[in-house]
Protein backbone atom coordinates (compact mmCIF):
# COMPACT_ATOMS: atom_id res chain seq x y z
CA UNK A 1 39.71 95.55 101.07
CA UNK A 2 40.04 97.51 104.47
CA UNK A 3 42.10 100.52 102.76
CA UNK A 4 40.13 100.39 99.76
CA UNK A 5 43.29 99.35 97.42
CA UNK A 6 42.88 95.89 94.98
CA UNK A 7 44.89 92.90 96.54
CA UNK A 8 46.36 89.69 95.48
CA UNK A 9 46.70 87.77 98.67
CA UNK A 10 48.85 84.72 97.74
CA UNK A 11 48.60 81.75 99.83
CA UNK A 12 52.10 79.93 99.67
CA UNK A 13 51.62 77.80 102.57
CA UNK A 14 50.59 74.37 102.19
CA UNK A 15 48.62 74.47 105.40
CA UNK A 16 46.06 76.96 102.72
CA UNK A 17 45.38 78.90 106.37
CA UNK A 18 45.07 82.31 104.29
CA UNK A 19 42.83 80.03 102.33
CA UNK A 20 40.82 79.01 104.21
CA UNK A 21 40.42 82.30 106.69
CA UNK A 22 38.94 83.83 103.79
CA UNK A 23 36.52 80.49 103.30
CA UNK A 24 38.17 79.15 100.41
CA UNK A 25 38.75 75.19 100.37
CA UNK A 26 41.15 74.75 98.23
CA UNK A 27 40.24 71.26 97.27
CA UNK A 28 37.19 72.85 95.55
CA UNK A 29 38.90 74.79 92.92
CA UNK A 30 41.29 73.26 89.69
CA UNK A 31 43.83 75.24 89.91
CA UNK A 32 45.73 76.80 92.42
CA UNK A 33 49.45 78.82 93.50
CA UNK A 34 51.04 75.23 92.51
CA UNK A 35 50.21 74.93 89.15
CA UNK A 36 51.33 78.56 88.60
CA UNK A 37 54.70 77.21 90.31
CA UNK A 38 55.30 74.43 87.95
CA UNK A 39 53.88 75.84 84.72
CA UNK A 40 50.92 73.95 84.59
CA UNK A 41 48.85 77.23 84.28
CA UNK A 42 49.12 81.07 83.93
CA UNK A 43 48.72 82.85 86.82
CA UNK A 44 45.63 84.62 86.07
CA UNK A 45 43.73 81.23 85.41
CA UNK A 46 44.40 80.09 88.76
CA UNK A 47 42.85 83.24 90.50
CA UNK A 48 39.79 83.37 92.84
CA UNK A 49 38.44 86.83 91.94
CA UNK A 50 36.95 88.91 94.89
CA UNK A 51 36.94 86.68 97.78
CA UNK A 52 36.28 89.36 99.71
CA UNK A 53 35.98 93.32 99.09
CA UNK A 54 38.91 94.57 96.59
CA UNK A 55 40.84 90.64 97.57
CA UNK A 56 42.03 88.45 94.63
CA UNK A 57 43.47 85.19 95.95
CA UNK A 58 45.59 82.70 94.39
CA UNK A 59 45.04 79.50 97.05
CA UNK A 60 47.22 77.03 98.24
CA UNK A 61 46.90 73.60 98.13
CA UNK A 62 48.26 70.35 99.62
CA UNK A 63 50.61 69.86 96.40
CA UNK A 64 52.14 72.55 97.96
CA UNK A 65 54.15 70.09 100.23
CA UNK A 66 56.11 68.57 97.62
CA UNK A 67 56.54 71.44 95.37
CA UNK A 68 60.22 72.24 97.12
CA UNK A 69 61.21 68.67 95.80
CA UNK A 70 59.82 69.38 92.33
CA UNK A 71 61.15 72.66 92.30
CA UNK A 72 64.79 71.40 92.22
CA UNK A 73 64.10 70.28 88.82
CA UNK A 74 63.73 73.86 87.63
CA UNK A 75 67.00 75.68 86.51
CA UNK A 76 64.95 78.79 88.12
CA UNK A 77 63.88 77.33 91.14
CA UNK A 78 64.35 80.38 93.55
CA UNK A 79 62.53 82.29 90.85
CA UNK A 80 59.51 80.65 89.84
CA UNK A 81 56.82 82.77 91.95
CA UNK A 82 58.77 86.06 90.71
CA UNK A 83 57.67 85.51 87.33
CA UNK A 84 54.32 84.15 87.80
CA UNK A 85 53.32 87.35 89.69
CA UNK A 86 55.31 89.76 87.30
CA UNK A 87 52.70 90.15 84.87
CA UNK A 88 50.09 90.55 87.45
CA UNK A 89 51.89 93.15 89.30
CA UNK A 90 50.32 96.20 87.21
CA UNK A 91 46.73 94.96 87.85
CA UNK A 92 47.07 95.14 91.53
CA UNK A 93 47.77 97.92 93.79
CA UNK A 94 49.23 95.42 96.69
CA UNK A 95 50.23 91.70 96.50
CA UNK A 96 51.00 90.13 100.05
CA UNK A 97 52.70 86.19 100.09
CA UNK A 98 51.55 83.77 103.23
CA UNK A 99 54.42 82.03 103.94
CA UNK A 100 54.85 79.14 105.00
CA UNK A 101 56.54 78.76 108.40
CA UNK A 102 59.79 77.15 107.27
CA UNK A 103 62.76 78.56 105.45
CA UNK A 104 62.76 76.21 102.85
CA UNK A 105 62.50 77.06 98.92
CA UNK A 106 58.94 78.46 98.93
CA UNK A 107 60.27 81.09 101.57
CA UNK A 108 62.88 81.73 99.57
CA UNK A 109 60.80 82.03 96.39
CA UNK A 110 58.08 84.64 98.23
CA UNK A 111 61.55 86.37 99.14
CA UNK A 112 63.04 86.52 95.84
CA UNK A 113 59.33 87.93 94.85
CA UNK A 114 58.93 90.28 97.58
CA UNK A 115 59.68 94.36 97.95
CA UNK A 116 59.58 93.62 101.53
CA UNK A 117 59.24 91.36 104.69
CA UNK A 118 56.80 91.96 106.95
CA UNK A 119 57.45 89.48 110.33
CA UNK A 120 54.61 88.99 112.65
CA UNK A 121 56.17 88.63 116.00
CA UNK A 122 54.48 86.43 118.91
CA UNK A 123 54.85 87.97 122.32
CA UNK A 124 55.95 84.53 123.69
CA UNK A 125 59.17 83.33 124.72
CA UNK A 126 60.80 81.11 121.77
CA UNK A 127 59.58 84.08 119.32
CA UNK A 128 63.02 85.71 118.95
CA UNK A 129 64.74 83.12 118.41
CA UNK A 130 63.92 82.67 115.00
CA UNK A 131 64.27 85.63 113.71
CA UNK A 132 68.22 85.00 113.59
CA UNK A 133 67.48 82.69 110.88
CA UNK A 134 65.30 84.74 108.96
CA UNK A 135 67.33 87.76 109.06
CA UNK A 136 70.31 85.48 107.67
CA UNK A 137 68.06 84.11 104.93
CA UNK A 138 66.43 87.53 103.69
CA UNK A 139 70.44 89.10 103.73
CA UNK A 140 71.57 85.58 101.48
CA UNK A 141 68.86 86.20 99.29
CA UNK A 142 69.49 90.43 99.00
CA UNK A 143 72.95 89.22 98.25
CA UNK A 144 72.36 86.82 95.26
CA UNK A 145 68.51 87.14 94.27
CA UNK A 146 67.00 89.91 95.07
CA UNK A 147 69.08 93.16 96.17
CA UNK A 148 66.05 95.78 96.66
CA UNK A 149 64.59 93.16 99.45
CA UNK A 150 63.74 95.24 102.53
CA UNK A 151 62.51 94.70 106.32
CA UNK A 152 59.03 96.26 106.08
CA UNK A 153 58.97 96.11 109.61
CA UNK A 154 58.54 93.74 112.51
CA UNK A 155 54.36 93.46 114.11
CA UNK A 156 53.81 92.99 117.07
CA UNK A 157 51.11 90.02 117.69
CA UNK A 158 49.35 87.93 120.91
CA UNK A 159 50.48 91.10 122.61
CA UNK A 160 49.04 90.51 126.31
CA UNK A 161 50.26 93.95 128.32
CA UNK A 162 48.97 91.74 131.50
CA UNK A 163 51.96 89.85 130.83
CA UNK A 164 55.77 90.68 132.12
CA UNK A 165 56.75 88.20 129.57
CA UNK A 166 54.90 89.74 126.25
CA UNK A 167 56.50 93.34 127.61
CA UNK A 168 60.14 91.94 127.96
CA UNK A 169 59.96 90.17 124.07
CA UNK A 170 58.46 93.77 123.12
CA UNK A 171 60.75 95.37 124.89
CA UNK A 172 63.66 93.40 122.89
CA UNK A 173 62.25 93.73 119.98
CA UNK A 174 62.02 97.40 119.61
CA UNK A 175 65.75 97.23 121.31
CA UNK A 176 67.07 95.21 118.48
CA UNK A 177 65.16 96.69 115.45
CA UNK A 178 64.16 100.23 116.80
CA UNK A 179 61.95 102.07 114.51
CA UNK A 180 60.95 98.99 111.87
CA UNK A 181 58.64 97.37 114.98
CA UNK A 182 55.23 99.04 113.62
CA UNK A 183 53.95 101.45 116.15
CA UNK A 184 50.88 99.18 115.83
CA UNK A 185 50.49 95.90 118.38
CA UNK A 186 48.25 93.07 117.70
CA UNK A 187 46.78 91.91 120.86
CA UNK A 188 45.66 88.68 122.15
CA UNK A 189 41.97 88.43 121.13
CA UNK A 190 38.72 85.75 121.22
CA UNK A 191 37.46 87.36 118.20
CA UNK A 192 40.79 87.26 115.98
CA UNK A 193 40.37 83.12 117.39
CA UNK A 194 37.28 82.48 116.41
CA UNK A 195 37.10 84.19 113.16
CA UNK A 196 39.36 82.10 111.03
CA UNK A 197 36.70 78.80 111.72
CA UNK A 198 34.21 80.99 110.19
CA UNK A 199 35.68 81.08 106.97
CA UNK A 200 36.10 85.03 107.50
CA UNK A 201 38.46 87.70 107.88
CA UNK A 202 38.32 89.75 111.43
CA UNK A 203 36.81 92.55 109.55
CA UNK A 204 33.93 90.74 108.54
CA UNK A 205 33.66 88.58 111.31
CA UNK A 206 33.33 91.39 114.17
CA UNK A 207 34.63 95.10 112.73
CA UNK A 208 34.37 96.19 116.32
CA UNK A 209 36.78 94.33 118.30
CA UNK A 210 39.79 95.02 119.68
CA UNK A 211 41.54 92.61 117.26
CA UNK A 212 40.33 93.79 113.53
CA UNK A 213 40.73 97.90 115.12
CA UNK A 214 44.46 96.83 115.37
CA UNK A 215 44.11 95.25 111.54
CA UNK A 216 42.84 98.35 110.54
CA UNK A 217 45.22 100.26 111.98
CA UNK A 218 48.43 98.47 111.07
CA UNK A 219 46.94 98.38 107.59
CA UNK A 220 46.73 102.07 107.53
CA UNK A 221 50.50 102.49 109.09
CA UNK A 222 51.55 99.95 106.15
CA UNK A 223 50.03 101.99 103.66
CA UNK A 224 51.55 105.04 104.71
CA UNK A 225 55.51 102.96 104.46
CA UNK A 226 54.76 102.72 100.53
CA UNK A 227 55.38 99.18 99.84
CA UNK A 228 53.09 96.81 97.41
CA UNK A 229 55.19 93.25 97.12
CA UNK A 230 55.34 91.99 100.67
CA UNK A 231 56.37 88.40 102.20
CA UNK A 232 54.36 87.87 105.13
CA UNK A 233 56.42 84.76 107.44
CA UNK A 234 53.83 82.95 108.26
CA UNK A 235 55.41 81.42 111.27
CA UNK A 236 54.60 83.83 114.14
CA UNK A 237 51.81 84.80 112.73
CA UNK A 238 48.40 85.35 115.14
């Protein structure tokens, strides 16, 4: 991709919008992140291979929804997307999970899978509130699934510096979690809109604007923290 490393992007949110920002439809292809889940197929047979530069993606579908209920049937159920992506970890320099918004048993699976938790942050009023919960359910899941699970840092997104509002929940943020808020701040953008109904990352869509420059710079500040596994929370994301 971007920084010129192979990716797995792996879209575990049954709204498929990682999916479909890369124009994928999910309904198109046979397989997808669910099978994988419930060990209908390998991982590797449910792959889309270079969706875009140096990006694998393993799509979400609608099945998705009900997959917590199946889930519980599963004596591993926390653990199920841990060893799908185990064997694919040494073919891929970075994998990054889409989650899905809630806190429900896909979170926790991506969680249980993850090196590290990357939370996108909206500059907007209820945006803190959450993260209590989160933090709670990433130090649960340290504590009984996954002890090397880290914060990989807290992003910054719909930044508006216009805004007394987006500067206070800034403000707070870097208050509260000091040096893991990436230098880096996503800003409110028309282009970072718009791209996603063009079936295309921001990159692709317009390299120059103001919102795929702060892509490509958060990339590169990621890159330089060292991490490869990473649950993205999908909730605040831009």
């Amino acid at each position: 991709g971007a920084a010129e490393r192979r990716t797995l992007l792996v879209d575990f949110d049954p709204q498929a919008n990682s999916s479909s920002g890369v124009g994928l439809n999910p309904a198109d292809y046979a397989h997808g992140v669910y099978d994988t889940l419930i060990g209908k197929v390998e991982g590797p047979k449910a792959i889309v291979a270079e969706v875009v530069d140096g990006v694998d993606v393993l799509p979400a579908s609608r099945a998705l929804v009900g997959a917590e209920v199946e889930l519980i049937q599963f004596q591993d159920r926390e653990k199920r997307l841990r060893n799908v992506l185990r064997p694919l970890m040494s073919v891929y320099d970075h994998v990054v999970i889409d989650c899905p918004p809630s806190l429900g048993l896909l979170t926790i699976n991506a969680l249980t899978a993850a090196d590290a938790v990357i939370v996108p942050l909206q500059c907007e009023y209820y945006a803190l509130e959450g993260l209590g919960q989160l933090l709670q359910v990433v130090k649960l899941v340290r504590q009984k699934l996954n002890p090397p699970l880290e914060i990989g840092g807290v992003l910054l997104t719909m930044y508006d510096h216009r805004t007394l509002l987006a500067r206070r929940v800034a403000d707070e943020a870097r208050r509260y979690f000091g040096s893991s808020v990436f230098n880096t701040v996503i800003p409110r953008n028309v282009r970072l809109g718009e791209a996603p109904s063009h079936g295309k990352p921001i990159i692709h869509y317009d390299i120059g604007s103001t919102g795929a420059e702060a892509y490509l710079r958060f990339t590169q500040e990621f890159l330089d923290s060292g991490t490869r596994s990473v649950g993205q929370r999908a909730g605040s994301a831009p």
